[in-house]
C-alpha atoms as a PDB file:
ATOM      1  CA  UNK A   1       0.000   0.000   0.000  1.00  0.00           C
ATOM      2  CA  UNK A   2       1.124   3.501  -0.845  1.00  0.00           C
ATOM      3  CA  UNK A   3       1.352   6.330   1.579  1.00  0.00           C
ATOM      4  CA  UNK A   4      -1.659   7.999  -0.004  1.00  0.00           C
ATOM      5  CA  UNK A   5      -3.625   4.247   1.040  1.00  0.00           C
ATOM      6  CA  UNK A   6      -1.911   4.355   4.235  1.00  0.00           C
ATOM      7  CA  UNK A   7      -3.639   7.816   5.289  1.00  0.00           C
ATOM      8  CA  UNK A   8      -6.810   7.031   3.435  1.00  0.00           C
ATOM      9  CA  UNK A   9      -6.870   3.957   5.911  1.00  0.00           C
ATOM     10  CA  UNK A  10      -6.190   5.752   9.161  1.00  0.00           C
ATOM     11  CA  UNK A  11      -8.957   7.057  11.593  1.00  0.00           C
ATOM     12  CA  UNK A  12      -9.979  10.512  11.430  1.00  0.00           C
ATOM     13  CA  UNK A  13      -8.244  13.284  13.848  1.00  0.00           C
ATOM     14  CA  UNK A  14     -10.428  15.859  13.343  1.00  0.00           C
ATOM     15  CA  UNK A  15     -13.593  16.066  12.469  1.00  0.00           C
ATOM     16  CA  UNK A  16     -16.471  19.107  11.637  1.00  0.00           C
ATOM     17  CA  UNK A  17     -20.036  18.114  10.869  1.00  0.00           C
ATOM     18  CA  UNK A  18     -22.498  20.926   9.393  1.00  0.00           C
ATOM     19  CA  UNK A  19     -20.240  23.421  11.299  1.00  0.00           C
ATOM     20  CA  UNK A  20     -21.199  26.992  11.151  1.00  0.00           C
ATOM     21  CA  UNK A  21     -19.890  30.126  12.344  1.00  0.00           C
ATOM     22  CA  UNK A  22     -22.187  33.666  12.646  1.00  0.00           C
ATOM     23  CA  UNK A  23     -21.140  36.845  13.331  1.00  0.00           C
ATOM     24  CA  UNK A  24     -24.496  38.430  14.411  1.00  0.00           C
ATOM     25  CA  UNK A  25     -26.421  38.197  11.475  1.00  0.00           C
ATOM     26  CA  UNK A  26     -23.648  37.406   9.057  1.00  0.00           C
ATOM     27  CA  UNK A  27     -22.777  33.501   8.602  1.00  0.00           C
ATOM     28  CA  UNK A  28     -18.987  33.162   7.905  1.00  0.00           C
ATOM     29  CA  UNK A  29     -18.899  29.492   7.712  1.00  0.00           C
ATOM     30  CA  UNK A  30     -21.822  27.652   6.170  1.00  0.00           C
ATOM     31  CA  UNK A  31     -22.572  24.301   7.631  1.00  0.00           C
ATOM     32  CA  UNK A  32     -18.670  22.910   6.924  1.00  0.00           C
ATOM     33  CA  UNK A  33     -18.284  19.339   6.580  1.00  0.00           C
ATOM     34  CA  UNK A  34     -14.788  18.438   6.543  1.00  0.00           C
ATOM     35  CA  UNK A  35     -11.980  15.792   8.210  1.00  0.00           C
ATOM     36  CA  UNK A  36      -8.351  15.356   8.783  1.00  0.00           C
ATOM     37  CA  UNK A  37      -7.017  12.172   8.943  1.00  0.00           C
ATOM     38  CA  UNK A  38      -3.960  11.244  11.011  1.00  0.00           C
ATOM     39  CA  UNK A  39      -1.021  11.455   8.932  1.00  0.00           C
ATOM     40  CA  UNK A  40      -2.347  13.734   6.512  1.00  0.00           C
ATOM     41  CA  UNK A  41      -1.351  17.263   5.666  1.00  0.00           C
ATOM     42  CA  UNK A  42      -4.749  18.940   4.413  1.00  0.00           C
ATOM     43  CA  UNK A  43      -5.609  22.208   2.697  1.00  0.00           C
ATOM     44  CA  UNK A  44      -8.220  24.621   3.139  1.00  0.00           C
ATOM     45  CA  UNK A  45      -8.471  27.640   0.533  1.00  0.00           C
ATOM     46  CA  UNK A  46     -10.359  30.133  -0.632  1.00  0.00           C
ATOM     47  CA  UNK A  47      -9.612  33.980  -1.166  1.00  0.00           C
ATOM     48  CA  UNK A  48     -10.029  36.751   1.254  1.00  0.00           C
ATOM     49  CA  UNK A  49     -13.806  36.485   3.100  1.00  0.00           C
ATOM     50  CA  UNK A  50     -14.108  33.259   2.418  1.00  0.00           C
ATOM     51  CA  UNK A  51     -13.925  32.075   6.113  1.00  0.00           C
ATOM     52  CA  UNK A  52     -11.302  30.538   6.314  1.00  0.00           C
ATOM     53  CA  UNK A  53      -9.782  31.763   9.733  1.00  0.00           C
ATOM     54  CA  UNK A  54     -13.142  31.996  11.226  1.00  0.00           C
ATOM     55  CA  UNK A  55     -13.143  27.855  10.665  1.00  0.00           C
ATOM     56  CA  UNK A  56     -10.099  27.140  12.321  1.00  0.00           C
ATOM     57  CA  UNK A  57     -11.163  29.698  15.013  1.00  0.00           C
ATOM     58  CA  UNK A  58     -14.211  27.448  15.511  1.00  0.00           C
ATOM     59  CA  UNK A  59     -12.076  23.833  15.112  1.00  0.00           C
ATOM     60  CA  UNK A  60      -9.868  24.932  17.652  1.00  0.00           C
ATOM     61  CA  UNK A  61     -12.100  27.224  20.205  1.00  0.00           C
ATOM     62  CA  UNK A  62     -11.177  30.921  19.674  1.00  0.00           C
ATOM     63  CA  UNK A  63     -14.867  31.833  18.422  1.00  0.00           C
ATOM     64  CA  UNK A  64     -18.366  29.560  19.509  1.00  0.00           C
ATOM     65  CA  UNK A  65     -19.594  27.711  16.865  1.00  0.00           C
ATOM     66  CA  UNK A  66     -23.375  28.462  15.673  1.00  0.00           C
ATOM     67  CA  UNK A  67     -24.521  25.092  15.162  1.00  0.00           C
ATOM     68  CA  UNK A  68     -22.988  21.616  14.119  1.00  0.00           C
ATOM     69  CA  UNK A  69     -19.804  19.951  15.713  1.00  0.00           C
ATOM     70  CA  UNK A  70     -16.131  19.130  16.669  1.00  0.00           C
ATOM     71  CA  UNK A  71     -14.581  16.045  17.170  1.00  0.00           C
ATOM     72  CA  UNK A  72     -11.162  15.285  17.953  1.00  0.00           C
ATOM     73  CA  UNK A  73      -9.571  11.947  18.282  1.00  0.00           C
ATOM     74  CA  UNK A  74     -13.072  10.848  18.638  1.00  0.00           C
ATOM     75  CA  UNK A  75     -13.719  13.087  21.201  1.00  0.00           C
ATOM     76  CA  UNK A  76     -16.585  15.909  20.742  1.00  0.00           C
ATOM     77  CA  UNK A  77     -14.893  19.439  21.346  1.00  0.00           C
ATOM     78  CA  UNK A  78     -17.326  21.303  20.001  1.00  0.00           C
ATOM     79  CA  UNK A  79     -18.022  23.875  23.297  1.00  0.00           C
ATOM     80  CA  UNK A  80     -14.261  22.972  24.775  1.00  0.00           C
ATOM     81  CA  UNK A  81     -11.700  26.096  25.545  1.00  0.00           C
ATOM     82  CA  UNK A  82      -9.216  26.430  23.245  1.00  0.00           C
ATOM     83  CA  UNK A  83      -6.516  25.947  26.239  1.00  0.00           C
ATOM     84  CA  UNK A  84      -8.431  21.883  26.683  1.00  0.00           C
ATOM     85  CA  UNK A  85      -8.313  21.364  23.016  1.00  0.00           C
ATOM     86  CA  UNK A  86      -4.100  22.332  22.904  1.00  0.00           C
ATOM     87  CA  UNK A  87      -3.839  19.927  26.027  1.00  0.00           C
ATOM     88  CA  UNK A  88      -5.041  17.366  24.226  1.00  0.00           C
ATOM     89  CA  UNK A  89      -3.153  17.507  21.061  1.00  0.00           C
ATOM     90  CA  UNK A  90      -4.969  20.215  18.791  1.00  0.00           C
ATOM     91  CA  UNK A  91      -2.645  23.069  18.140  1.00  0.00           C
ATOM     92  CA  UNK A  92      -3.133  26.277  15.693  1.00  0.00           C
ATOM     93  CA  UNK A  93      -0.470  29.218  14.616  1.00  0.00           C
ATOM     94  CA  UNK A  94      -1.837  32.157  13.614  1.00  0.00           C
ATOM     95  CA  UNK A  95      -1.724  34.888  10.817  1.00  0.00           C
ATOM     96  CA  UNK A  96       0.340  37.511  13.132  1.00  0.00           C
ATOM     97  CA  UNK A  97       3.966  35.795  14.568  1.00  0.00           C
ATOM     98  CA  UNK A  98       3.533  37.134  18.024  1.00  0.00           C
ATOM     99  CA  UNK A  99       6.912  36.660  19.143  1.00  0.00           C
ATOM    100  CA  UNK A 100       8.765  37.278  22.369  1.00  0.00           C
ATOM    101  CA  UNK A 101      11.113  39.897  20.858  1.00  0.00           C
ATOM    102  CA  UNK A 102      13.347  40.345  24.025  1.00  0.00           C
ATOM    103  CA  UNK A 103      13.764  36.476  24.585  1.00  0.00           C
ATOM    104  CA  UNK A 104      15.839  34.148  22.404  1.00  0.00           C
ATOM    105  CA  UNK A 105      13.755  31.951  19.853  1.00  0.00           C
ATOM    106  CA  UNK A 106      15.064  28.885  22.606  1.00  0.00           C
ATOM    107  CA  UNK A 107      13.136  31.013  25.136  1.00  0.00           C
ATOM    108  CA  UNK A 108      10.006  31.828  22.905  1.00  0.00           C
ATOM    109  CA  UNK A 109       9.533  28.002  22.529  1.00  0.00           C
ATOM    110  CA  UNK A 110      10.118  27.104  26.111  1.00  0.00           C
ATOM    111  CA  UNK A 111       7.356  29.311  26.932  1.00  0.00           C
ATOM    112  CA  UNK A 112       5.180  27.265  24.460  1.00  0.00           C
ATOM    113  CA  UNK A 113       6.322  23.973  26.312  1.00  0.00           C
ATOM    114  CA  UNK A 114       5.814  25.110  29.219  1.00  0.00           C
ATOM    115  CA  UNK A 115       2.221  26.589  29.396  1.00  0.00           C
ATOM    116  CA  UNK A 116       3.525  29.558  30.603  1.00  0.00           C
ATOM    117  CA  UNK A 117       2.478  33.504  30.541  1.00  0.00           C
ATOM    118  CA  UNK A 118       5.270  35.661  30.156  1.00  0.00           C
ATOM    119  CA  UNK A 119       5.236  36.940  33.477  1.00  0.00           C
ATOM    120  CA  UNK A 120       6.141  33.261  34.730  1.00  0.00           C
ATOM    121  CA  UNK A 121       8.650  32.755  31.970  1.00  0.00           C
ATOM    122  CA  UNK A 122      10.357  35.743  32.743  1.00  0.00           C
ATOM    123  CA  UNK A 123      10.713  34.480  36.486  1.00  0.00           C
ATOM    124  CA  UNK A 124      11.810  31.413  35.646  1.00  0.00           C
ATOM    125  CA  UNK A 125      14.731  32.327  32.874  1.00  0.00           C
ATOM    126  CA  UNK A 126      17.311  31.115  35.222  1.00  0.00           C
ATOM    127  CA  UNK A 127      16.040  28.344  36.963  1.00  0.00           C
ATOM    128  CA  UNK A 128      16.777  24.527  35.619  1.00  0.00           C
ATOM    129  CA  UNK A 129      14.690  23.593  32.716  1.00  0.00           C
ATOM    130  CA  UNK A 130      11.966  20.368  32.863  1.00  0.00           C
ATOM    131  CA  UNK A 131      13.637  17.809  31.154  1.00  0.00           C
ATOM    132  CA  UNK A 132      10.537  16.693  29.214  1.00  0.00           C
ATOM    133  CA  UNK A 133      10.060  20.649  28.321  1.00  0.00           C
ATOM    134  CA  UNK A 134      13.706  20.390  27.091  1.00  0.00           C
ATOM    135  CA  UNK A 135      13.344  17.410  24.945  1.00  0.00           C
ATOM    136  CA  UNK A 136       9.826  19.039  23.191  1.00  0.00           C
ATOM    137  CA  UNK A 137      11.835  22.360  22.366  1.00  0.00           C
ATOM    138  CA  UNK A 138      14.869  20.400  21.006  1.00  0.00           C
ATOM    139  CA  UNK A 139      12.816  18.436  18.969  1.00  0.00           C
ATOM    140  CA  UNK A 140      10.900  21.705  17.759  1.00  0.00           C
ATOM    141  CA  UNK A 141      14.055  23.207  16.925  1.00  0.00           C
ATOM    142  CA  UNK A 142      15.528  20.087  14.915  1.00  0.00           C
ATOM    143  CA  UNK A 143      12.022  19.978  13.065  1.00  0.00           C
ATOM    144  CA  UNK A 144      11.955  23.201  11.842  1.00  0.00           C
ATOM    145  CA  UNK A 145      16.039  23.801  11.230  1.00  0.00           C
ATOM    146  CA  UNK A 146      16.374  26.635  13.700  1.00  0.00           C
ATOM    147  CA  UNK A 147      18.684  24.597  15.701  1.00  0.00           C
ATOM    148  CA  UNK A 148      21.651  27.355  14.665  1.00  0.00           C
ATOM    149  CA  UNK A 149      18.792  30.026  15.473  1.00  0.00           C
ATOM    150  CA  UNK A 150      18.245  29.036  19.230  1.00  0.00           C
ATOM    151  CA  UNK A 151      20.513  31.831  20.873  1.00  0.00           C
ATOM    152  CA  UNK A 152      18.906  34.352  18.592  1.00  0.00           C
ATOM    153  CA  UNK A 153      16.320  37.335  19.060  1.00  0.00           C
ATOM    154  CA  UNK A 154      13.660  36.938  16.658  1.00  0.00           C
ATOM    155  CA  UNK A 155      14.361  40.852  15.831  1.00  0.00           C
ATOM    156  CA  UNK A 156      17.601  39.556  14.088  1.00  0.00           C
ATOM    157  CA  UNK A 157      15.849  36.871  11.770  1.00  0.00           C
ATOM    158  CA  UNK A 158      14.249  37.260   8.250  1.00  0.00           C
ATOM    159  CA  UNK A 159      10.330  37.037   7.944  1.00  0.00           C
ATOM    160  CA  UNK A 160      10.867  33.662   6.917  1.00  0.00           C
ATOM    161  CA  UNK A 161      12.342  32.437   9.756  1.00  0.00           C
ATOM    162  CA  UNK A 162       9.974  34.798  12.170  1.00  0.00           C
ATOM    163  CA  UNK A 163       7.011  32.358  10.258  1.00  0.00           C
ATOM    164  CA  UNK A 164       9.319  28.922  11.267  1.00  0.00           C
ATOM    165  CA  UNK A 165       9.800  29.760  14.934  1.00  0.00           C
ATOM    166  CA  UNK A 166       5.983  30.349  15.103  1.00  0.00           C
ATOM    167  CA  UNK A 167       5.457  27.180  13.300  1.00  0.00           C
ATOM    168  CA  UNK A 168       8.049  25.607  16.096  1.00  0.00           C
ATOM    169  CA  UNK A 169       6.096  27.582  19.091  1.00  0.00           C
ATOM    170  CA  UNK A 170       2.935  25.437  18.297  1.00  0.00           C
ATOM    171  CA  UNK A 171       5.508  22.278  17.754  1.00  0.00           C
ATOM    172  CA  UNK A 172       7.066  22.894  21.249  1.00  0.00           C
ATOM    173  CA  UNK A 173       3.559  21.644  22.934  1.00  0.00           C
ATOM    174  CA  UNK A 174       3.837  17.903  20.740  1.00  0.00           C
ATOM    175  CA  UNK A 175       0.693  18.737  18.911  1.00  0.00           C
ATOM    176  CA  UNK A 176      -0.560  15.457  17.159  1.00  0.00           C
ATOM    177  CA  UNK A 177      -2.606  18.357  14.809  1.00  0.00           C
ATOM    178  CA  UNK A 178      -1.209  21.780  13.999  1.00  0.00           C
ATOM    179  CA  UNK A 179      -3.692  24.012  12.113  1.00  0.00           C
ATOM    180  CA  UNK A 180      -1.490  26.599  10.150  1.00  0.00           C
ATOM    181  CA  UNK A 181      -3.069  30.564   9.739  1.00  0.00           C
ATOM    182  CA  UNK A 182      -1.700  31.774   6.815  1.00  0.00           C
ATOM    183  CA  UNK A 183       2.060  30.395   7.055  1.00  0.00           C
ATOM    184  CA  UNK A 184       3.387  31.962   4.157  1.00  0.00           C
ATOM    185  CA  UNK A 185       2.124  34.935   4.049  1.00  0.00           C
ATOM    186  CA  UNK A 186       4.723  37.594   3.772  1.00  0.00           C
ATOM    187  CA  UNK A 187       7.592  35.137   2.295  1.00  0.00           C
ATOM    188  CA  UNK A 188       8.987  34.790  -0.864  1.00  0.00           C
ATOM    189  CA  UNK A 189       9.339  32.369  -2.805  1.00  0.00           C
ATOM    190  CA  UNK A 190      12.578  30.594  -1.672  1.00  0.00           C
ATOM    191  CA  UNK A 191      11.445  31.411   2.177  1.00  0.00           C
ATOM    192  CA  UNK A 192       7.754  29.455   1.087  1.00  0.00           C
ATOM    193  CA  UNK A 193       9.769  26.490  -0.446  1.00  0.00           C
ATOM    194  CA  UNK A 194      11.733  25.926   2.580  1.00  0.00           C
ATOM    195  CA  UNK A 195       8.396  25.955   4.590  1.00  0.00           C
ATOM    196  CA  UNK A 196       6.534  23.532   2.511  1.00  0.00           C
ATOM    197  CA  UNK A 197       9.566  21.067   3.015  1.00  0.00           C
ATOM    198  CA  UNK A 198       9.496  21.451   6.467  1.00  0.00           C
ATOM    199  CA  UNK A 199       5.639  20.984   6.343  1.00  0.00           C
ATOM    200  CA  UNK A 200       5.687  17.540   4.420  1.00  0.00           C
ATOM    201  CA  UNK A 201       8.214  16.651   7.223  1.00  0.00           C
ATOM    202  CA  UNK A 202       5.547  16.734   9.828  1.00  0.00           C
ATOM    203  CA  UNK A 203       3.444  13.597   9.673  1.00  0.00           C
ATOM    204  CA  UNK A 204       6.708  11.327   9.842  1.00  0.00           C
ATOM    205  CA  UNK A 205       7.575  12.883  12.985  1.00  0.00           C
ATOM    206  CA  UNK A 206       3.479  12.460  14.123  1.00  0.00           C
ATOM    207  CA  UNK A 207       2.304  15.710  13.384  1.00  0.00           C
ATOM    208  CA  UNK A 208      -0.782  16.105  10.855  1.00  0.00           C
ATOM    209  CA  UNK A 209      -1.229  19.276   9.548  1.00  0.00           C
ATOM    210  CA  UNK A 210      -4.368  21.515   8.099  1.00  0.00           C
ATOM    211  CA  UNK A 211      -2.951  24.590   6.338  1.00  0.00           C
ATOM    212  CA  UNK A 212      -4.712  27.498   5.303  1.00  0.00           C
ATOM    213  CA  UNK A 213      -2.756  29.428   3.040  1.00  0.00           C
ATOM    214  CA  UNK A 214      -3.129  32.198  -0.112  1.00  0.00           C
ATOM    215  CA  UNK A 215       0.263  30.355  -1.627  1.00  0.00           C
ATOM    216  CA  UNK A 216      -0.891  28.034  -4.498  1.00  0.00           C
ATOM    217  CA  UNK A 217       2.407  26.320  -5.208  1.00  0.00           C
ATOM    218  CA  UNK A 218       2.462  25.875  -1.514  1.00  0.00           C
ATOM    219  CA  UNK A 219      -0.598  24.014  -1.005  1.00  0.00           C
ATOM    220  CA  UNK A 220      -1.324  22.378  -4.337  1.00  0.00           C
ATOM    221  CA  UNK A 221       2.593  21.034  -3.466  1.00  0.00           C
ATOM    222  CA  UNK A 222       2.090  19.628   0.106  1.00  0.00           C
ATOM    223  CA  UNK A 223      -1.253  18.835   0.339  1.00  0.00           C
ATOM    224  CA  UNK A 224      -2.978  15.722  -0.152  1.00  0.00           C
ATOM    225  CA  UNK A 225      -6.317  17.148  -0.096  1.00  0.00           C
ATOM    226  CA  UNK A 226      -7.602  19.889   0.023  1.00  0.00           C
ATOM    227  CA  UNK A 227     -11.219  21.482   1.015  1.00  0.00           C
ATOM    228  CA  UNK A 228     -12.003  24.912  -0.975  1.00  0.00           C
ATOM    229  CA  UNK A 229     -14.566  27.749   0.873  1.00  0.00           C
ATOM    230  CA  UNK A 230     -16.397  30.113  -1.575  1.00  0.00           C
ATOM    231  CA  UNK A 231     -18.744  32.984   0.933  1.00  0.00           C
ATOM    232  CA  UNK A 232     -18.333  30.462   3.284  1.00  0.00           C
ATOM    233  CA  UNK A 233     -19.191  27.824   1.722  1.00  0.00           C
ATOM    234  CA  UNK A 234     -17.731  24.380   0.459  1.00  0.00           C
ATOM    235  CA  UNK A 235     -17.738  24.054  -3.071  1.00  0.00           C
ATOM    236  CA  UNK A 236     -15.192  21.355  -3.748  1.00  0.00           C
ATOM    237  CA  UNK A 237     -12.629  19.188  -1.959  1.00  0.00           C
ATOM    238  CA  UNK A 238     -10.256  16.157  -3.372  1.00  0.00           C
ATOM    239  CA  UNK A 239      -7.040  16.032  -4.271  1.00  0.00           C
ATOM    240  CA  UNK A 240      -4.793  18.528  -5.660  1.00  0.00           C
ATOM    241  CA  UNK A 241      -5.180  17.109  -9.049  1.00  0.00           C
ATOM    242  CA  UNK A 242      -8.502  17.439  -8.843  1.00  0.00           C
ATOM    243  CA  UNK A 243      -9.346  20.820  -7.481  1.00  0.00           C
ATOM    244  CA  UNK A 244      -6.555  22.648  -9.841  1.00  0.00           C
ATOM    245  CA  UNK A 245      -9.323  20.905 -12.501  1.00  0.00           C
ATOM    246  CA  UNK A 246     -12.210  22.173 -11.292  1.00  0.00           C
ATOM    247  CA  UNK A 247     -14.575  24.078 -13.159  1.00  0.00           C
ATOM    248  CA  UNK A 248     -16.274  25.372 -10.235  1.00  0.00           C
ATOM    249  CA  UNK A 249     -12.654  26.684  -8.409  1.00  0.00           C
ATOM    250  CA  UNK A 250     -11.628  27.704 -11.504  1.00  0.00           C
ATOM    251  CA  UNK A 251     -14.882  30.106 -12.152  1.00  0.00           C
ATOM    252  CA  UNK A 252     -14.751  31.222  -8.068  1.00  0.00           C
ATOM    253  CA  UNK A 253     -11.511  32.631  -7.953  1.00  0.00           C
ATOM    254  CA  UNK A 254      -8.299  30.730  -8.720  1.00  0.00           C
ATOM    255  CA  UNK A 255      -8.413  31.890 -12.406  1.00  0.00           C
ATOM    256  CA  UNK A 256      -7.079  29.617 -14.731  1.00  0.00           C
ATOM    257  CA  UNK A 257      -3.616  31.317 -15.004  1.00  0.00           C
ATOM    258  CA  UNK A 258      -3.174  30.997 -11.319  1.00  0.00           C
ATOM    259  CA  UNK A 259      -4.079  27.107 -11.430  1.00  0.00           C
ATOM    260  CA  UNK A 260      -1.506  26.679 -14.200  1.00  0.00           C
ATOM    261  CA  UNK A 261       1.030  28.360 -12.258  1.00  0.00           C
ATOM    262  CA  UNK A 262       1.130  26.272  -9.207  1.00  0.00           C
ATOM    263  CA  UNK A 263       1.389  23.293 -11.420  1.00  0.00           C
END
């Protein structure tokens, strides 16, 4: 069996079921069915409005859902805090790196392992480090290639690596899901190759992924499916074959010249 048969055969991580997300009278996400299977590295795209954020705010907490539901591992998470969900294995970047600027990018991820506020992290600078926090920032390090980073401000690195220590914050908790915000955004084009191979990295080391991103190349090229929002709603999903092929992506807004691009 392949590695595409190998995912299509494992259990579903997440799952959302006729999900949708309001803002007072305005529905951002329209009854979203959608699933992430463990192992994978899924897409979700669409252009700006489409609702994209506002359905992995719902997935992983940050705004109530309307109606429908959450499951994770099994488990429904639909009305969980955010805070529960991270404990038990979802994890999320978001569009703005919030970084630590006076603490090295070592520091920035040990507060992520850690749980703690930056008040507490501050404190605690110079006392002995857990040795299970230790191993979860090494390994976040090593994963994203910021091991020659570590001792570094995040004021003295390039956006792109700004957008890989944020990618290694949300590693440093051992997420077994890490929903990406808008990863690329910002990068060029060498900076958004590097991330996409550290992406397809991720499931090897038991991390899925579900990455929202406006970088074509960049999904279409790591992805191995892919869900696309239109005014919040789902018009297609399948593979990346598939949805650069589609008439009714095409027509929404990828444009045929930006299809045939990302090829």
């Amino acid at each position: 069996m392949d590695a595409e048969g190998l995912t299509e055969a494992m259990p579903a991580l997440l799952r959302a079921s006729g999900l949708q997300v309001s803002y007072g009278p305005v529905i951002a996400v329209d009854a979203l069915d959608l699933e992430v299977r463990e192992g994978s590295v899924v897409g979700l795209i669409g252009p700006n409005g489409a609702g994209k954020t506002s359905a992995i705010d719902a997935l992983t907490g940050y705004h109530p859902a309307s109606s429908g539901s959450v499951s994770f591992d099994g488990e429904e998470v639909t009305r969980m805090r955010p805070y529960k969900r991270a404990r038990r294995g979802l994890g999320r970047t978001f569009q703005s790196v919030e970084l630590f600027d006076d603490l090295t990018v070592e520091e920035n991820l040990q507060v992520a392992a850690d749980h703690l506020g930056i008040g507490r992290a501050l404190r605690d600078l110079f006392l002995p480090i857990g040795e299970r926090s230790r191993d979860d920032v090494d390994w976040a390090l090593r994963l994203c290639g910021l091991q020659d980073d570590a001792e570094r401000l995040p004021t003295e690195l390039s956006a792109g690596r700004r957008k890989l220590v944020g990618v290694a914050r949300a590693l440093a908790q051992r997420p077994r899901l890490v929903m990406m915000d808008e990863p690329a955004a910002g990068l060029d084009t060498d900076e958004s190759a590097e991330l996409g191979e550290r992406l397809r990295t991720l499931p090897a080391a038991g991390v899925s992924v579900f990455l929202v991103d406006h970088d074509m190349s960049l999904v279409l090229g790591v992805c191995e499916q892919i869900y696309v929002l239109d005014f919040g709603k789902l018009i297609a999903s399948g593979t990346p074959s598939e949805i650069r092929s589609s008439d009714a992506v095409i027509g929404a807004y990828l444009g045929k010249q930006e299809v045939a691009s990302a090829n």
